[in-house]
C-alpha atoms as a PDB file:
ATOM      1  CA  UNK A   1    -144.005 104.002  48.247  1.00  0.00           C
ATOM      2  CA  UNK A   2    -141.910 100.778  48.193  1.00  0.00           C
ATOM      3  CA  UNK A   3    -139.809  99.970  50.653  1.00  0.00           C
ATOM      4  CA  UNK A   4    -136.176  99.904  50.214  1.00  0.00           C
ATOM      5  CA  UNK A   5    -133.878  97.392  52.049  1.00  0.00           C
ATOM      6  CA  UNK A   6    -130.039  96.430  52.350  1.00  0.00           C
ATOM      7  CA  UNK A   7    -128.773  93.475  53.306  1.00  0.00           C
ATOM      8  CA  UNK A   8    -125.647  92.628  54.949  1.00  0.00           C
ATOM      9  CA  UNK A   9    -123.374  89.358  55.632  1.00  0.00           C
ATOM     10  CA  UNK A  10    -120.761  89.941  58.363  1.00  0.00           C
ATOM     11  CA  UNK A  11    -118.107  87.878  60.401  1.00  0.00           C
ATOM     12  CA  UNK A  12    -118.318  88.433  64.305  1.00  0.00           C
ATOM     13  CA  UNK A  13    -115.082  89.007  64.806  1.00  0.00           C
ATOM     14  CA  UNK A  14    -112.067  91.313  63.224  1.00  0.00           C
ATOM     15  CA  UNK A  15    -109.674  89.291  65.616  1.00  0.00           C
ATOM     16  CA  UNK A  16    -106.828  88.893  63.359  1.00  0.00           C
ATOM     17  CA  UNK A  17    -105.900  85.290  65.299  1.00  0.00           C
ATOM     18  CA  UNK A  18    -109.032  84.241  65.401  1.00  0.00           C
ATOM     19  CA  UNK A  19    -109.517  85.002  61.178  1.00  0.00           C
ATOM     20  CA  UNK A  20    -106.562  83.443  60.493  1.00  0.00           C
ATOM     21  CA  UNK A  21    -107.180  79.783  62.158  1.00  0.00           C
ATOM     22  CA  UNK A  22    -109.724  79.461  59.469  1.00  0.00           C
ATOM     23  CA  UNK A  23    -108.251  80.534  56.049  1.00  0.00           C
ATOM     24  CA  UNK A  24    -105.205  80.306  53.763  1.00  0.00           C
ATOM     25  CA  UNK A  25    -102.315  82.151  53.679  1.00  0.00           C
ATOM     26  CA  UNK A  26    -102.486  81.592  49.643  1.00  0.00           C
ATOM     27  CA  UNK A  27    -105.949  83.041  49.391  1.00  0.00           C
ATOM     28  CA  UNK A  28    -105.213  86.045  51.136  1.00  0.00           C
ATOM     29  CA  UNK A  29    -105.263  89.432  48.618  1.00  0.00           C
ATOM     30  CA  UNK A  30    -105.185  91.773  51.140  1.00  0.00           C
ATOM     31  CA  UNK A  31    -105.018  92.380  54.781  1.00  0.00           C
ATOM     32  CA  UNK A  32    -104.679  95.264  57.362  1.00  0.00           C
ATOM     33  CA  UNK A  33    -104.307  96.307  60.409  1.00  0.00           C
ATOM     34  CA  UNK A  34    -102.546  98.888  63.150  1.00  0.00           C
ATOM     35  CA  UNK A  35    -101.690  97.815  66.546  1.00  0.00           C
ATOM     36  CA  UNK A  36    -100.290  99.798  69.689  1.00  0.00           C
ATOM     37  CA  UNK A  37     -97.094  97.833  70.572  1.00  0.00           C
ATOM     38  CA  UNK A  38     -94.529  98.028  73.984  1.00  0.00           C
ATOM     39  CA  UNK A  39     -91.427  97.224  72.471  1.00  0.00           C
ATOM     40  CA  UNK A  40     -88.769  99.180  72.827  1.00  0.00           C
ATOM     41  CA  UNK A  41     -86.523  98.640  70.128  1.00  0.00           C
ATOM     42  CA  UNK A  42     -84.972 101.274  68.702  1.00  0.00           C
ATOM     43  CA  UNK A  43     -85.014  99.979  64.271  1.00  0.00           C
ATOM     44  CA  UNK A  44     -87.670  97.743  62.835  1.00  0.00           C
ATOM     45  CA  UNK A  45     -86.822  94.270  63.339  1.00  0.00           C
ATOM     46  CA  UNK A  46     -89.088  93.100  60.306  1.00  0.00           C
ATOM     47  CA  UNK A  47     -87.544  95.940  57.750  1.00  0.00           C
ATOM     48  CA  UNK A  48     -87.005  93.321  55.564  1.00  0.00           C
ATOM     49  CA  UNK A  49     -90.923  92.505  54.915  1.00  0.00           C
ATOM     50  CA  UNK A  50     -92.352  95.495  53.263  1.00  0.00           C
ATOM     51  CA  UNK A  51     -95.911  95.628  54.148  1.00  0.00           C
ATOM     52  CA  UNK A  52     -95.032  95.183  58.715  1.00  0.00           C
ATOM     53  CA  UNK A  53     -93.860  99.170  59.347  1.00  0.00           C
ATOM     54  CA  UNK A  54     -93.323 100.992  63.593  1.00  0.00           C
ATOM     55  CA  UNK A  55     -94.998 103.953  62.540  1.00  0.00           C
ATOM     56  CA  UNK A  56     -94.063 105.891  65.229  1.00  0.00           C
ATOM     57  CA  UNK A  57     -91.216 104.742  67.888  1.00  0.00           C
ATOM     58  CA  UNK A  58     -92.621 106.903  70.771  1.00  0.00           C
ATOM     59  CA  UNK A  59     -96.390 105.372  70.744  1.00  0.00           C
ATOM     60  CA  UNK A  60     -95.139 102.235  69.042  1.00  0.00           C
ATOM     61  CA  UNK A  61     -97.679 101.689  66.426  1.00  0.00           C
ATOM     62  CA  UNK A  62     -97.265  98.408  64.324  1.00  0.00           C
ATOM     63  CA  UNK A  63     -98.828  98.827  60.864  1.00  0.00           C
ATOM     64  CA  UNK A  64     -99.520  95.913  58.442  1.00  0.00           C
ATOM     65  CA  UNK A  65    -101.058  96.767  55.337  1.00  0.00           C
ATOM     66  CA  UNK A  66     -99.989  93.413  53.146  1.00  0.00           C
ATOM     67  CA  UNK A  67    -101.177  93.357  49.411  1.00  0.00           C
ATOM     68  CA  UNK A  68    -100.103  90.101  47.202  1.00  0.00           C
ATOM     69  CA  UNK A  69    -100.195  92.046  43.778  1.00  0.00           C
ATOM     70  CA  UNK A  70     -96.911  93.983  45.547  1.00  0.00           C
ATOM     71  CA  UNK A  71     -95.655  91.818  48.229  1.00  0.00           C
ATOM     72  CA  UNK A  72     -95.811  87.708  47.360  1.00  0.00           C
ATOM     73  CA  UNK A  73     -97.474  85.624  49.754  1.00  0.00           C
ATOM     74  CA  UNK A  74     -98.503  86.393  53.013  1.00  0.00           C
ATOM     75  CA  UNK A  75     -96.189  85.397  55.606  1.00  0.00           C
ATOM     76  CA  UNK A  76     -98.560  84.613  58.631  1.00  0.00           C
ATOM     77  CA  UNK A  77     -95.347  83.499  60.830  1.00  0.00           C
ATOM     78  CA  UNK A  78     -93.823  87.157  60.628  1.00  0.00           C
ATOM     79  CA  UNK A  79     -96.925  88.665  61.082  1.00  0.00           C
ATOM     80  CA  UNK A  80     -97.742  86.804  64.549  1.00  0.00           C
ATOM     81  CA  UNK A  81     -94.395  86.886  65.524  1.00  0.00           C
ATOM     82  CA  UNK A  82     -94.498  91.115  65.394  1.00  0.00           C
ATOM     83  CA  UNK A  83     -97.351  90.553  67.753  1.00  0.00           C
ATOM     84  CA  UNK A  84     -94.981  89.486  70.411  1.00  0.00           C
ATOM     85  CA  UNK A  85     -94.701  92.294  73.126  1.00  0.00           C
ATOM     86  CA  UNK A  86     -91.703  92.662  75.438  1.00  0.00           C
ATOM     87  CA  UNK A  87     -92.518  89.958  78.317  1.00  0.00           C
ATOM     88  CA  UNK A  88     -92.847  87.377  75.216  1.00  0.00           C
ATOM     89  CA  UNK A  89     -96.571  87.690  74.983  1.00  0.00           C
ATOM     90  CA  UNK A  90     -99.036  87.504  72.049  1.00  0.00           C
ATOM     91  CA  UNK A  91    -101.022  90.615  71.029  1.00  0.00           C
ATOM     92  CA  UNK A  92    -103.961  90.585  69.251  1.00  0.00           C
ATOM     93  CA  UNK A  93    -104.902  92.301  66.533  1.00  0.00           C
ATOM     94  CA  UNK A  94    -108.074  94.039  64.848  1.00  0.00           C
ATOM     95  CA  UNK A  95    -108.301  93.377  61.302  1.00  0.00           C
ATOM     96  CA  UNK A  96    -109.770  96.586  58.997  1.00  0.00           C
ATOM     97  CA  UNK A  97    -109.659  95.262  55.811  1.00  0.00           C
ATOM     98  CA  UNK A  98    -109.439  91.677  54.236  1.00  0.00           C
ATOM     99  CA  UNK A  99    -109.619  90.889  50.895  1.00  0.00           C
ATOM    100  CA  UNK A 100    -109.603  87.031  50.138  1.00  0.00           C
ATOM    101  CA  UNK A 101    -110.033  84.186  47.459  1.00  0.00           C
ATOM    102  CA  UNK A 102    -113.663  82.956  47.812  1.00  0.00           C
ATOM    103  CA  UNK A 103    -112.545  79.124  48.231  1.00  0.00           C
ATOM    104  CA  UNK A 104    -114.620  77.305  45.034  1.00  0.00           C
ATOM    105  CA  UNK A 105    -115.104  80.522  43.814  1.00  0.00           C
ATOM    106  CA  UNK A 106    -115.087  78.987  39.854  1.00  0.00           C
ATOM    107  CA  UNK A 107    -118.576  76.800  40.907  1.00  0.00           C
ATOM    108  CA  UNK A 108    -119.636  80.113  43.295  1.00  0.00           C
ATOM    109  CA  UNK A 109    -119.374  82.067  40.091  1.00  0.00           C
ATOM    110  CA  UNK A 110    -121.835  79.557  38.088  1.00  0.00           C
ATOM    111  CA  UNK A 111    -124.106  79.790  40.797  1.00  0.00           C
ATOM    112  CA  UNK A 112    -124.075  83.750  40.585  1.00  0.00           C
ATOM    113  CA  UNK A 113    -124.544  83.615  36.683  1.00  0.00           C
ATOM    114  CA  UNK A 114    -127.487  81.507  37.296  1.00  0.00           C
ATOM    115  CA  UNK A 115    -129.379  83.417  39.871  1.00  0.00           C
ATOM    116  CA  UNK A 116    -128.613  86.759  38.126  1.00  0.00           C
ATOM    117  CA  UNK A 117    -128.107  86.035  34.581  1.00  0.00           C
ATOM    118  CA  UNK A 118    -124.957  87.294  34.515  1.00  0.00           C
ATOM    119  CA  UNK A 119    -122.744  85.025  31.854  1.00  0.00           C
ATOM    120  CA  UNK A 120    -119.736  87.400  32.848  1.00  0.00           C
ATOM    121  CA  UNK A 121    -119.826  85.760  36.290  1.00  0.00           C
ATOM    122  CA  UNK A 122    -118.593  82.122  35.118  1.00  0.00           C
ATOM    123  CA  UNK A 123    -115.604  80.684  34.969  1.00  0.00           C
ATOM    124  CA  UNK A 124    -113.381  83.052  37.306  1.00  0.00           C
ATOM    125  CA  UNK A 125    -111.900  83.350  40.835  1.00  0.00           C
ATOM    126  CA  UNK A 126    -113.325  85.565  42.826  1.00  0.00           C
ATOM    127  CA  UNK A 127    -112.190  88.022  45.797  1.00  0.00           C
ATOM    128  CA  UNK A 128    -114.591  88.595  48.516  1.00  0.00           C
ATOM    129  CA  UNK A 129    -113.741  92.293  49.971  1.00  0.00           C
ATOM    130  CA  UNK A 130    -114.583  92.693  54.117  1.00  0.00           C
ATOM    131  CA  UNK A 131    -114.390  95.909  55.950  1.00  0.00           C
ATOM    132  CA  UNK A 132    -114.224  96.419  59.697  1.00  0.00           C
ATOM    133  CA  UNK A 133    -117.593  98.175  61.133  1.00  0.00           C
ATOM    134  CA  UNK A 134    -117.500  99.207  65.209  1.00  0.00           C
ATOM    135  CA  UNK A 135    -120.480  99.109  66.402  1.00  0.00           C
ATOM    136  CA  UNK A 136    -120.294 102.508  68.013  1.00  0.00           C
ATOM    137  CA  UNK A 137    -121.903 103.266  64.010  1.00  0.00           C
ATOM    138  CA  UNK A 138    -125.209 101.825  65.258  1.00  0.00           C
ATOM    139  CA  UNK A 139    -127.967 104.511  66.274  1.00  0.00           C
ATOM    140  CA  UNK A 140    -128.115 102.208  69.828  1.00  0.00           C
ATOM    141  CA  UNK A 141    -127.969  98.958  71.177  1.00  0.00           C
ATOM    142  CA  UNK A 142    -129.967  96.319  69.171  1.00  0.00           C
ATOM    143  CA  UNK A 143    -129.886  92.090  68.020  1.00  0.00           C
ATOM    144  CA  UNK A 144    -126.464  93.065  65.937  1.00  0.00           C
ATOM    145  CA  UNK A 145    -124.564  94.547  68.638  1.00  0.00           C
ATOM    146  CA  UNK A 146    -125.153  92.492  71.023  1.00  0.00           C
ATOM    147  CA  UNK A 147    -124.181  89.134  69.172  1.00  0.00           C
ATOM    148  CA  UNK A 148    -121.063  91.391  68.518  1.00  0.00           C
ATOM    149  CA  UNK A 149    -120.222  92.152  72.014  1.00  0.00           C
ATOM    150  CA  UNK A 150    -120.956  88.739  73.082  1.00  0.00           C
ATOM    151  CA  UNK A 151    -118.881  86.728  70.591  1.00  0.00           C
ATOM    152  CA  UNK A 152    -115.522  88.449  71.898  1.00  0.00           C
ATOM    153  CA  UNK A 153    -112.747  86.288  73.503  1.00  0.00           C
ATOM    154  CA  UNK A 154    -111.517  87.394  76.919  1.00  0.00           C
ATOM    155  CA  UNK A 155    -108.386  88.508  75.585  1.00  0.00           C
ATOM    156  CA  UNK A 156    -110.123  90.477  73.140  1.00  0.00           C
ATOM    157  CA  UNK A 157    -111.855  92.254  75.964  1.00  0.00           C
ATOM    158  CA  UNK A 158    -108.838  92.604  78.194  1.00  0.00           C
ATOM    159  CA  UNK A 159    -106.674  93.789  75.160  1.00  0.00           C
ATOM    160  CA  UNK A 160    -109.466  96.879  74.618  1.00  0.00           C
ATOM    161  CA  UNK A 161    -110.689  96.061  71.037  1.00  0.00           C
ATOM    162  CA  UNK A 162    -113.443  98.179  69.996  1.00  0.00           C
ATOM    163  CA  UNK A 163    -116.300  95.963  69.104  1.00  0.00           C
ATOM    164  CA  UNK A 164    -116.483  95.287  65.053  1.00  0.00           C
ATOM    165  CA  UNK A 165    -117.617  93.124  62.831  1.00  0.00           C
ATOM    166  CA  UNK A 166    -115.857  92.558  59.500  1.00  0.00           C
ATOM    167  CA  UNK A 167    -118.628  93.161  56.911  1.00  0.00           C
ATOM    168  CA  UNK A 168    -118.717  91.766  53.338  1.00  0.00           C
ATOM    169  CA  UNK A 169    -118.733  94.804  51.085  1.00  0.00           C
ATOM    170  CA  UNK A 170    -119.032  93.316  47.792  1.00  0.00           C
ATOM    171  CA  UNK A 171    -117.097  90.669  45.530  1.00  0.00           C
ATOM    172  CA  UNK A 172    -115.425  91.218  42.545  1.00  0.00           C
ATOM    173  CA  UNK A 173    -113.611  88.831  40.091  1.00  0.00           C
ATOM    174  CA  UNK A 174    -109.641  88.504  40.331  1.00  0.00           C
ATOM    175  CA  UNK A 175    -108.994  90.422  37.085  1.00  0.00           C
ATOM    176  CA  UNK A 176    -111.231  93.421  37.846  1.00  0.00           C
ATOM    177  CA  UNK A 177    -109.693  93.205  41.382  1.00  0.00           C
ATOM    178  CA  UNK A 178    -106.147  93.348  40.147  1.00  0.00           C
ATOM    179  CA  UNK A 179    -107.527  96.637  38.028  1.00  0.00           C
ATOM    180  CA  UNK A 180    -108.720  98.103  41.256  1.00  0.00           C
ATOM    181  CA  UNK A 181    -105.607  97.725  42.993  1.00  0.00           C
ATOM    182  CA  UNK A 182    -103.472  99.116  40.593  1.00  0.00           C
ATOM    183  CA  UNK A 183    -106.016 102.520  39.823  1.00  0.00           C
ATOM    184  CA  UNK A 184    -107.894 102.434  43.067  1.00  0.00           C
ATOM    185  CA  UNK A 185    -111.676 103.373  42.171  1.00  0.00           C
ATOM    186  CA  UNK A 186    -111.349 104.820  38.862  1.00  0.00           C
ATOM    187  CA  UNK A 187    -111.559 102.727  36.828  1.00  0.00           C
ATOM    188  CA  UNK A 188    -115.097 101.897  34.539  1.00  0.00           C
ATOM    189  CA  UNK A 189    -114.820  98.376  34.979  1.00  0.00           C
ATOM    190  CA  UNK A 190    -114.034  98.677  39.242  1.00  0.00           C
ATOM    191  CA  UNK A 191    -117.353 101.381  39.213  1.00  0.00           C
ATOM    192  CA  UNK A 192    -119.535  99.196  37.090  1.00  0.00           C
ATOM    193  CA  UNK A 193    -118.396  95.672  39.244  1.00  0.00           C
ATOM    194  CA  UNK A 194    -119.442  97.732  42.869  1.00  0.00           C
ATOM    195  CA  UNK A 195    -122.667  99.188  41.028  1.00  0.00           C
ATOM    196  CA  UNK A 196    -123.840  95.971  40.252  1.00  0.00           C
ATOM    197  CA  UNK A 197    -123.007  94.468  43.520  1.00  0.00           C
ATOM    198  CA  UNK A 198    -124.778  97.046  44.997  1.00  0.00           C
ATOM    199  CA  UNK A 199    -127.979  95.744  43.572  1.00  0.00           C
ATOM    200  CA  UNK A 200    -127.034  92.297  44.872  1.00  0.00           C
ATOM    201  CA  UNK A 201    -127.018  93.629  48.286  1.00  0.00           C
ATOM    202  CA  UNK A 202    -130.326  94.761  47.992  1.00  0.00           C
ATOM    203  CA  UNK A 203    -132.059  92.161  46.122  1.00  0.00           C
ATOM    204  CA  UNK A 204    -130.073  89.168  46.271  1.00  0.00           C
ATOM    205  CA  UNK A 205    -129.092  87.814  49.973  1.00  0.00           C
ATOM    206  CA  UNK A 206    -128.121  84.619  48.683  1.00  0.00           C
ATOM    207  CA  UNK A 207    -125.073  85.345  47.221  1.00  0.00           C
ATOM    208  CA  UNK A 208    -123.272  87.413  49.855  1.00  0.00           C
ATOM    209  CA  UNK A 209    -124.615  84.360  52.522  1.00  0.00           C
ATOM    210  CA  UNK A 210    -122.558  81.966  50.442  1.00  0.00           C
ATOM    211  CA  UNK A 211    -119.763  83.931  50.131  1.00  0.00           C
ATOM    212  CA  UNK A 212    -119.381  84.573  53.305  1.00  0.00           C
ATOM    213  CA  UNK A 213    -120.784  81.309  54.778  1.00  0.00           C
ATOM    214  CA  UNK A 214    -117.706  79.309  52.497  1.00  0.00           C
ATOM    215  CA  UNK A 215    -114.829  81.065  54.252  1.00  0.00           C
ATOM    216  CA  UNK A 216    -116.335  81.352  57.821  1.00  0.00           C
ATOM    217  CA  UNK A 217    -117.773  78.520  59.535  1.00  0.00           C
ATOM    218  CA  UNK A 218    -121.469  78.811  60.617  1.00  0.00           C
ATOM    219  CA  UNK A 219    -120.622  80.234  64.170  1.00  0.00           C
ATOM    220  CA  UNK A 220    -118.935  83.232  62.728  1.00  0.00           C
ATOM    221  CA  UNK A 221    -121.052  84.409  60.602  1.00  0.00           C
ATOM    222  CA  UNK A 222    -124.772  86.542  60.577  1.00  0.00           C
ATOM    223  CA  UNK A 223    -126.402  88.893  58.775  1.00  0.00           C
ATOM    224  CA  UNK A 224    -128.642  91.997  58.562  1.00  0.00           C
ATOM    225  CA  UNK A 225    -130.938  93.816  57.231  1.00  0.00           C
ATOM    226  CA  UNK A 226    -131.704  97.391  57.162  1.00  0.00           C
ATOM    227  CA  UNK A 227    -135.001  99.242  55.830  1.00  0.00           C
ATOM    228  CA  UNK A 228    -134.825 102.753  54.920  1.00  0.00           C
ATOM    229  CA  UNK A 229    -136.596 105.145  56.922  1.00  0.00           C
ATOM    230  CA  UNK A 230    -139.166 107.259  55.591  1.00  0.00           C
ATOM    231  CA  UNK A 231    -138.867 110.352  57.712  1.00  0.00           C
ATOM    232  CA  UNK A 232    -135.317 111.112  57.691  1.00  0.00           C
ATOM    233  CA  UNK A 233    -133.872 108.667  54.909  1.00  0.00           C
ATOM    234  CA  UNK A 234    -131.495 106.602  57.190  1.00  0.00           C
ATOM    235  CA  UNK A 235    -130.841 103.069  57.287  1.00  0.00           C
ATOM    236  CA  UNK A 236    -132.659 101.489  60.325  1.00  0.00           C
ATOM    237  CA  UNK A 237    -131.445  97.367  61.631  1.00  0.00           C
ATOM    238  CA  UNK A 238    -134.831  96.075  60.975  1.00  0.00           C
ATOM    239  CA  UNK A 239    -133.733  92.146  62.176  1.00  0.00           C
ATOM    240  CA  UNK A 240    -129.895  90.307  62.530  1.00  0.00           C
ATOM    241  CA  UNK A 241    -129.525  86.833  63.448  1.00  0.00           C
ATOM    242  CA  UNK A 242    -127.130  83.303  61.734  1.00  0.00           C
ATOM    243  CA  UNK A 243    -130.294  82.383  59.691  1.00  0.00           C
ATOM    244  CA  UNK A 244    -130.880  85.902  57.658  1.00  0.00           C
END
């Protein structure tokens, strides 16, 4: 019986200061979060950006969940400046989704035809879409979790963040991504686009290693690979480390 693997790139870190030293407000699509808060104010000071909400004004939950199909550019200075508890300090945040502009994503396209023969692939921007992943999901403590535990800040620690990493999922072109937001995951085009990235994943590590590796630098970014178990049928981390 072959063997079947599954490869994953991932970022380190779903600090949401720490991801946004390192790309541009223009080439963000998407981005999410929700954040415990102190403040004690009793309206939403930022009611007049759509996407920051206080979800609840007893726990004081601060939701972002920005789109730029529905809400213009991102405005990083509002964001941060929500962040701000009561004694004027910065929170962090934990980023759970990020969708974003592969930067040179018309010549990362080419190179995608190339290696998979995919024509289709030329010629258009492309969105790279990353999901948070604790690490609590692993079966126990192995290579991956560790380099995730160890590449958190001190504030990170002392804020409580759950270790995550922020895990490529798959890419898609702009069009097809605009189709996806506007008729989340039912669309032919959207199933057919994840399918074949899905193949990628397990055949191809290439491609999700320069996707990744173009928006993060080099210390941010590993990857991972999983072989499926015979017995039982799960995924099992078979090796993790910068140069996979």
């Amino acid at each position: 019986m072959q063997k079947e693997f599954l490869y994953y790139r991932y970022v380190k870190t779903c600090s949401l200061f720490r991801l946004l030293e390192h790309i541009q407000e223009k080439d963000i699509m998407k981005l999410s979060f929700m954040r415990q808060i102190s403040k004690t104010e009793d309206k939403n000071p930022y009611s007049n950006i759509s996407y920051i909400r206080i979800l609840d004004y007893i726990t004081r939950k601060l939701q972002v969940d920005y789109c730029s199909l529905f809400n213009g550019q991102f405005n990083r200075q509002a964001v941060i400046g929500a962040l701000i508890d009561e004694k004027n300090n910065y929170l962090d945040a934990s980023v759970s989704t990020l969708h974003i502009i592969v930067p040179g994503s018309i010549r990362l396209g080419e190179r995608m035809a190339n290696m998979t023969g995919e024509k289709s692939y030329r010629n258009k921007e492309w969105v790279a879409i990353l999901k948070s992943r604790p690490v609590q999901r692993e079966h126990e403590e192995n290579e991956y979790t560790r380099k995730i535990r160890d590449f958190r800040t001190k504030t990170e620690i002392r804020q409580g963040f759950d270790p995550a990493s922020l895990d490529l999922q798959f890419a898609i072109c702009l069009p097809q991504w605009k189709i996806m937001i506007k008729s989340p995951s039912n669309t032919k085009k959207y199933k057919e686009a994840v399918n074949k990235w899905t193949q990628i994943m397990r055949n191809n590590r290439e491609i999700p290693k320069m996707i990744v590796d173009s928006i993060f630098p080099e210390e941010y970014v590993s990857g991972r690979i999983y072989q499926k178990g015979i017995r039982r049928g799960e995924w099992i981390l078979k090796e993790a480390g910068n140069k996979i």
